[in-house]
N, C-alpha and C. Protein backbone atom coordinates (compact mmCIF):
# COMPACT_ATOMS: atom_id res chain seq x y z
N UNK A 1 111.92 81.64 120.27
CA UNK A 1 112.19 82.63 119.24
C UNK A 1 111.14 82.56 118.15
N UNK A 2 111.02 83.96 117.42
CA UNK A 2 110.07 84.11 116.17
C UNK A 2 110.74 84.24 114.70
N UNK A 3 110.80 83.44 114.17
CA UNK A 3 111.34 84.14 112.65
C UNK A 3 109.88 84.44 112.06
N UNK A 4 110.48 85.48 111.14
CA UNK A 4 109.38 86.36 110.33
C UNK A 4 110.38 86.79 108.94
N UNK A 5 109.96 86.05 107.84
CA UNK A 5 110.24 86.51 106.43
C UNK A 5 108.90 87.18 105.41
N UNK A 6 109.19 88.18 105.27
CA UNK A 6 108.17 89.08 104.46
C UNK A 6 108.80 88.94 103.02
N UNK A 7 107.89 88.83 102.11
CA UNK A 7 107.77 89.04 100.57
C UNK A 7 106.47 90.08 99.86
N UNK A 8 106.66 90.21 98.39
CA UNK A 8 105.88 91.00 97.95
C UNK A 8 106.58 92.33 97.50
N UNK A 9 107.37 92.60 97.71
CA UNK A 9 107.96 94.05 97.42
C UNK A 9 108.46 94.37 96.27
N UNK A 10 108.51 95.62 95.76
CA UNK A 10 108.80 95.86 94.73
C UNK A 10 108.39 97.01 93.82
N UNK A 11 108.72 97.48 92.81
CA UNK A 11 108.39 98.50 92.60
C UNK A 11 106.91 98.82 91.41
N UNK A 12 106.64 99.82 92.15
CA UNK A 12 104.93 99.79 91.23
C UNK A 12 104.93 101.44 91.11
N UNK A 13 104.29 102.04 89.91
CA UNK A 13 103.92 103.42 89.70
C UNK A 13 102.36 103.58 91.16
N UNK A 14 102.89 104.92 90.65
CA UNK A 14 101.81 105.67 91.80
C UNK A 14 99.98 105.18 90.96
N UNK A 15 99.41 104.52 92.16
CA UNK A 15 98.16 104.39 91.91
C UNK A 15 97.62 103.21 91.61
N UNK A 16 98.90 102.49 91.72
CA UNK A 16 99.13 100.58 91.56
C UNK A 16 99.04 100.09 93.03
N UNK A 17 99.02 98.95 93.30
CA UNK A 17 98.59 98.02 94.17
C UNK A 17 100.02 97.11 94.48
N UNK A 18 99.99 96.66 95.60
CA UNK A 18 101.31 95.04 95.99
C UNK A 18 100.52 94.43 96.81
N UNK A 19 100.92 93.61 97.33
CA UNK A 19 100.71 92.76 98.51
C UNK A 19 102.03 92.10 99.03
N UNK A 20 102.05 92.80 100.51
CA UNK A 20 102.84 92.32 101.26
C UNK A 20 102.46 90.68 101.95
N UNK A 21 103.53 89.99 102.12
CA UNK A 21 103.01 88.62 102.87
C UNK A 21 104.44 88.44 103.88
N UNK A 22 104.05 88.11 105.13
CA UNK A 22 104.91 87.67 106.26
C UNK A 22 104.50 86.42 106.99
N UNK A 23 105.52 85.63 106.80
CA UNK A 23 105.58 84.53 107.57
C UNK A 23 106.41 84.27 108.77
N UNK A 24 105.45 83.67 109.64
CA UNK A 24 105.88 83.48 111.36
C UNK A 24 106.02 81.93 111.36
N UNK A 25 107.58 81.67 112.10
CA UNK A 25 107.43 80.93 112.19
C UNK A 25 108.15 80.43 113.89
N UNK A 26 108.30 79.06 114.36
CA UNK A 26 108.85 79.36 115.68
C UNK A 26 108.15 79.11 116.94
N UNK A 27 108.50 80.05 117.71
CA UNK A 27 107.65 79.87 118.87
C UNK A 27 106.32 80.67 118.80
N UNK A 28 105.05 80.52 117.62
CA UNK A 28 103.83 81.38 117.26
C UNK A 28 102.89 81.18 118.54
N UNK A 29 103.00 80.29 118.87
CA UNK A 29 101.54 80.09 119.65
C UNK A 29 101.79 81.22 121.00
N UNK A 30 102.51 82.04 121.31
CA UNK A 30 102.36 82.70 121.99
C UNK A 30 102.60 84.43 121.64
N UNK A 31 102.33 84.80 120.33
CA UNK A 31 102.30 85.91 119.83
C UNK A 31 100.90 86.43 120.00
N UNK A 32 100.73 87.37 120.33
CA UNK A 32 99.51 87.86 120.52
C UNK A 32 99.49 89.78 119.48
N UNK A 33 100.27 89.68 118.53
CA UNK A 33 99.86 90.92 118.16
C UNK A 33 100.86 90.84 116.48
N UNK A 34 100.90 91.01 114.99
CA UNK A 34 101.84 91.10 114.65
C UNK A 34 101.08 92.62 113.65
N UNK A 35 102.33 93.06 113.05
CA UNK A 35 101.95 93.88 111.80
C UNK A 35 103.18 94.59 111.19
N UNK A 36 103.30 95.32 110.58
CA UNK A 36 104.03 96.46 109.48
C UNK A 36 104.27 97.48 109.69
N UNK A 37 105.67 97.64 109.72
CA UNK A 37 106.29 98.94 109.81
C UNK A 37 106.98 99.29 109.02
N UNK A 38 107.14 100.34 108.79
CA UNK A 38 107.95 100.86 107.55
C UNK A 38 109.45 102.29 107.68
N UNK A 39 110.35 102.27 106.96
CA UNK A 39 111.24 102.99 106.92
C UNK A 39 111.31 104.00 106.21
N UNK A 40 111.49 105.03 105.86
CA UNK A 40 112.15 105.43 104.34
C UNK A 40 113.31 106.03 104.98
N UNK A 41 114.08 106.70 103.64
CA UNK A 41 115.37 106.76 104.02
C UNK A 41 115.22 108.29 104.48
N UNK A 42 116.06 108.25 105.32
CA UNK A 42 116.62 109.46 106.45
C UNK A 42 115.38 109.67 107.86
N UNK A 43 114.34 108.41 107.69
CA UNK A 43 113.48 108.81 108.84
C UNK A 43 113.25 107.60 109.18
N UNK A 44 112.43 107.64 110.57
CA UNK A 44 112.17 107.18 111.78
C UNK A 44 111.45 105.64 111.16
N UNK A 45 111.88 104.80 111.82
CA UNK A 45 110.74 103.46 111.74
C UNK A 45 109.59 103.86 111.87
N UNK A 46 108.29 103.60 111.29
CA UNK A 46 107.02 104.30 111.80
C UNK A 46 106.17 102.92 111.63
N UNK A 47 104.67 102.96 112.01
CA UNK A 47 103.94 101.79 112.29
C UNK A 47 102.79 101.70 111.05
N UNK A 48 102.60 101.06 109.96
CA UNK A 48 101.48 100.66 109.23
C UNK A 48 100.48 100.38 109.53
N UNK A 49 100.54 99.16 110.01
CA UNK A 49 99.16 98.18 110.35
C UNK A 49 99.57 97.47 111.15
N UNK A 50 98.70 97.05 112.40
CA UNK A 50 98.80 95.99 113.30
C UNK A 50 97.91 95.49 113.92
N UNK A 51 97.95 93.56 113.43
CA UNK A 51 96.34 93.27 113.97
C UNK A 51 96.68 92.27 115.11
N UNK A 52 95.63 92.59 116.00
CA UNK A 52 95.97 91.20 117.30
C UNK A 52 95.34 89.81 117.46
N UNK A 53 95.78 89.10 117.73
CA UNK A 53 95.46 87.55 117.76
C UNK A 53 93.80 87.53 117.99
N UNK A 54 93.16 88.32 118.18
CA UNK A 54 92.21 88.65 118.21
C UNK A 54 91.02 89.27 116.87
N UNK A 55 91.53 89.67 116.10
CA UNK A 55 91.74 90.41 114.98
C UNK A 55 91.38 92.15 115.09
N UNK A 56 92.02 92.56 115.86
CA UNK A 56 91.44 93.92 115.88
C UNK A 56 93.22 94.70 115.47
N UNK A 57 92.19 95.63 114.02
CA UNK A 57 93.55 96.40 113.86
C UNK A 57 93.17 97.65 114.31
N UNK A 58 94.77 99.02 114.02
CA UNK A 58 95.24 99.23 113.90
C UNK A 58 95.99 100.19 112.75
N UNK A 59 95.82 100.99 111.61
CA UNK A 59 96.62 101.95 110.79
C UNK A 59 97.03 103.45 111.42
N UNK A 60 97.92 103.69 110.53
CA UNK A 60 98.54 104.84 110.64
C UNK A 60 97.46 105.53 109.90
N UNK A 61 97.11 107.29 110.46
CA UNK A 61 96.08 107.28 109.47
C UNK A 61 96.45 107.90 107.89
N UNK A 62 97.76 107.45 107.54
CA UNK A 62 98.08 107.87 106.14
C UNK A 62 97.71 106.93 105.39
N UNK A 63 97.78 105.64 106.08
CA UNK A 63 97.63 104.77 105.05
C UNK A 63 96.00 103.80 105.25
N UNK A 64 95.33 104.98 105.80
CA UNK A 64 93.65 104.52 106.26
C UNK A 64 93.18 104.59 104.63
N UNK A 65 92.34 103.83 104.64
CA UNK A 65 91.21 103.81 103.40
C UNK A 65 92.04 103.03 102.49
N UNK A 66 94.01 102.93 101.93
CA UNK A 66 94.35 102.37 101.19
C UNK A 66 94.86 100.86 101.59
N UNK A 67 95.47 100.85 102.62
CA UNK A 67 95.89 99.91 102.74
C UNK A 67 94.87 98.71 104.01
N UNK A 68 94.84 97.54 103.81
CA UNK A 68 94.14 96.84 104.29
C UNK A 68 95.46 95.12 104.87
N UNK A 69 95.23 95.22 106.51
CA UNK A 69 96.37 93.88 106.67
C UNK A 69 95.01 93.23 107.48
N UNK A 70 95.15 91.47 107.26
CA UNK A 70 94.88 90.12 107.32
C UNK A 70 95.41 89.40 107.84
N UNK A 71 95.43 88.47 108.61
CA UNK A 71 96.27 87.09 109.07
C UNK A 71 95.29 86.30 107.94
N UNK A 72 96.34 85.17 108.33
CA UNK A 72 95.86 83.87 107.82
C UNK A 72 96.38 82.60 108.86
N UNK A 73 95.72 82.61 109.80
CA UNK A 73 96.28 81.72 111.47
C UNK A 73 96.87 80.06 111.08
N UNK A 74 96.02 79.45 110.05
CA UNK A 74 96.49 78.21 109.06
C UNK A 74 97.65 78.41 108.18
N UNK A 75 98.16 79.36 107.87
CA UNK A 75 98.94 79.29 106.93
C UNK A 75 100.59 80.41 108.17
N UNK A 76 100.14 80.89 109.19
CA UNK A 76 101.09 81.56 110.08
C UNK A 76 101.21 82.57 109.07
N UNK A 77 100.61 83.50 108.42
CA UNK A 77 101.26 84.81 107.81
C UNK A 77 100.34 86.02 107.83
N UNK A 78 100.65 87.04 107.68
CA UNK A 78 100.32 87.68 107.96
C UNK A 78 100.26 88.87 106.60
N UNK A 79 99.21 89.41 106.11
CA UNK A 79 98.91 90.09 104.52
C UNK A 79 99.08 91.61 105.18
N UNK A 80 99.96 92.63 104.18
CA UNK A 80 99.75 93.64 103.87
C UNK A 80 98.89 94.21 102.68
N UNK A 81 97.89 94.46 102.45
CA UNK A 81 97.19 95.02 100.78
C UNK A 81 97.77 96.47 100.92
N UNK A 82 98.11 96.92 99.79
CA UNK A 82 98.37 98.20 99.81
C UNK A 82 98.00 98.86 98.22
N UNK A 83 96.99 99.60 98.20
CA UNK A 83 96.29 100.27 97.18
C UNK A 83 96.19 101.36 96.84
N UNK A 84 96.32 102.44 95.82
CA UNK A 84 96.62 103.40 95.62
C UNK A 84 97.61 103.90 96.05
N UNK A 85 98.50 103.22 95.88
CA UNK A 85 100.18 103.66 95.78
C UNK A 85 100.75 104.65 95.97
N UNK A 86 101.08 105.85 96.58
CA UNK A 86 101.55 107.18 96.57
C UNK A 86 103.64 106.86 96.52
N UNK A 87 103.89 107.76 96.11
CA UNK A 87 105.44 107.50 96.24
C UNK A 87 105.98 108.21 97.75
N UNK A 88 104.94 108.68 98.61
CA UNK A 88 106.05 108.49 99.65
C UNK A 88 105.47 107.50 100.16
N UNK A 89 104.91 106.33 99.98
CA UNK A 89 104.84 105.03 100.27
C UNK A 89 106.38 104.56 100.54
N UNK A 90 107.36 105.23 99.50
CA UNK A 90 108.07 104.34 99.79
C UNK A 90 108.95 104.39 100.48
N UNK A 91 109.38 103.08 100.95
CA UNK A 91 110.19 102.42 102.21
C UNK A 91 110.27 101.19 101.93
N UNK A 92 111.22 100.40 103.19
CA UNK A 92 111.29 99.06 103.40
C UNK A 92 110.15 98.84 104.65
N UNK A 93 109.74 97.92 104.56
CA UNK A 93 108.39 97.33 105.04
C UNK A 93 109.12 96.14 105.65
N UNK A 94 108.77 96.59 107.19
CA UNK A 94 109.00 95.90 108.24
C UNK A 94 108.01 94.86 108.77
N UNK A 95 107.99 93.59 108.62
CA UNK A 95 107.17 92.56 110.09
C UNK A 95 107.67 92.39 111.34
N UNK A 96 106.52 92.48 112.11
CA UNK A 96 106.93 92.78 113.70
C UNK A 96 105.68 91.88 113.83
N UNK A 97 106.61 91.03 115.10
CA UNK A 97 105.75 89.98 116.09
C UNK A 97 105.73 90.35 117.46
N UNK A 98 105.19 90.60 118.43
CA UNK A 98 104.55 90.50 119.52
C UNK A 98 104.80 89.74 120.26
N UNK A 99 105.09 88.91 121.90
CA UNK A 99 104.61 87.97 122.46
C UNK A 99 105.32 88.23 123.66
N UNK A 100 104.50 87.91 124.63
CA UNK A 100 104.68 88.26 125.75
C UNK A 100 105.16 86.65 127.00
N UNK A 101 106.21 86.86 127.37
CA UNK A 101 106.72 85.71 127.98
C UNK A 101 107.11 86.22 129.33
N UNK A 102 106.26 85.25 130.14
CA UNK A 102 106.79 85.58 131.89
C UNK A 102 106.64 87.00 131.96
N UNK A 103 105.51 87.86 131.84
CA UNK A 103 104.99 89.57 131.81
C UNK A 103 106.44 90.15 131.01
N UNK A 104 107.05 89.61 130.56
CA UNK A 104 107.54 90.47 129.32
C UNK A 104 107.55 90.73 127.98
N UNK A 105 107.46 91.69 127.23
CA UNK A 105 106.95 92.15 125.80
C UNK A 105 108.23 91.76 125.55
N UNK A 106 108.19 91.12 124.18
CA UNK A 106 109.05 90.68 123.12
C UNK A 106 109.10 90.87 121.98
N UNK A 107 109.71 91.56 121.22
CA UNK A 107 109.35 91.93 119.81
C UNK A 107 110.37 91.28 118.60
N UNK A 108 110.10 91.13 117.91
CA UNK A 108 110.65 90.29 116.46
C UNK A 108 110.67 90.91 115.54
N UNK A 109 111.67 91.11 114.71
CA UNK A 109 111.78 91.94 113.14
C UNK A 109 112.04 90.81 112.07
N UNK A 110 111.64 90.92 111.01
CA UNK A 110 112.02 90.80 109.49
C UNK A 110 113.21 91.33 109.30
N UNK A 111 113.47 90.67 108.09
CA UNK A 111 114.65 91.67 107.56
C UNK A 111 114.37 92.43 106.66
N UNK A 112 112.99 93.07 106.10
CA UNK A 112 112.38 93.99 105.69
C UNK A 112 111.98 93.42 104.33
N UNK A 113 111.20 94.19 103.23
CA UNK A 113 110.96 94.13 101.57
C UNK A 113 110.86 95.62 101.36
N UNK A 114 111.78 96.28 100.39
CA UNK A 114 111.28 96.76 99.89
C UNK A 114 110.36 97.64 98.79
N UNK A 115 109.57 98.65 99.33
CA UNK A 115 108.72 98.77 98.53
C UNK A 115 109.07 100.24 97.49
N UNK A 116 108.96 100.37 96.50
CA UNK A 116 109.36 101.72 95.79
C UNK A 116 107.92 101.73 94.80
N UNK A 117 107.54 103.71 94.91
CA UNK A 117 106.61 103.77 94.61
C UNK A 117 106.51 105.10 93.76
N UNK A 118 106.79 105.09 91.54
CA UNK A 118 107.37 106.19 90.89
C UNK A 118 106.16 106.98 90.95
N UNK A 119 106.80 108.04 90.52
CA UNK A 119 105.44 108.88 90.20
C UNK A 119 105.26 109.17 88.84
């Protein structure tokens, strides 16, 4: 199993900055992909950023040019930057882990942060 606790959330005016941080912990050494997804209310889970054990990401292209995600493989976590703030930014901000056991995909959730963004 993967636990994943995300921090950082919270509320910022439009045109402000956060940083998301998620920590993996568990069975890591066989994750090969993690990143950020996000909610808002009355719609669909959708996908942020996602980088692979490899480091190759991954954005949605709404949040191209502002937002920027990182691992940190020593420390097991995983960075959301998120810059220039728009308010339909906001949502709860999901971590998702990856890992594939015996050819099957496995996926892992957070229990989210969220993010609120005024105008």
């Amino acid at each position: 199993q993967v636990q994943l606790v995300e921090s950082g959330g919270g509320l910022v005016q439009a045109g402000g900055s956060l940083r998301l941080s998620c920590v993996a912990s568990g069975k890591i050494f066989s994750i090969n992909r993690m990143g950020w997804y996000r909610q808002a209310p009355g719609k669909q889970r959708e996908l942020v950023a996602v980088i692979s054990n490899v480091g190759d990401t991954t954005y949605a292209d709404s949040v191209k040019g502002r937002f920027t995600i990182s691992g940190d493989t020593d420390k097991n976590t995983v960075y959301l930057q998120m810059n220039s703030l728009k308010p339909e930014d906001t949502a709860v901000y999901y971590c998702n882990a990856e890992r594939v056991v015996l050819g099957v995909d496995m996926n892992y959730w957070g229990k989210g942060t969220l993010v609120t963004v005024s105008s």
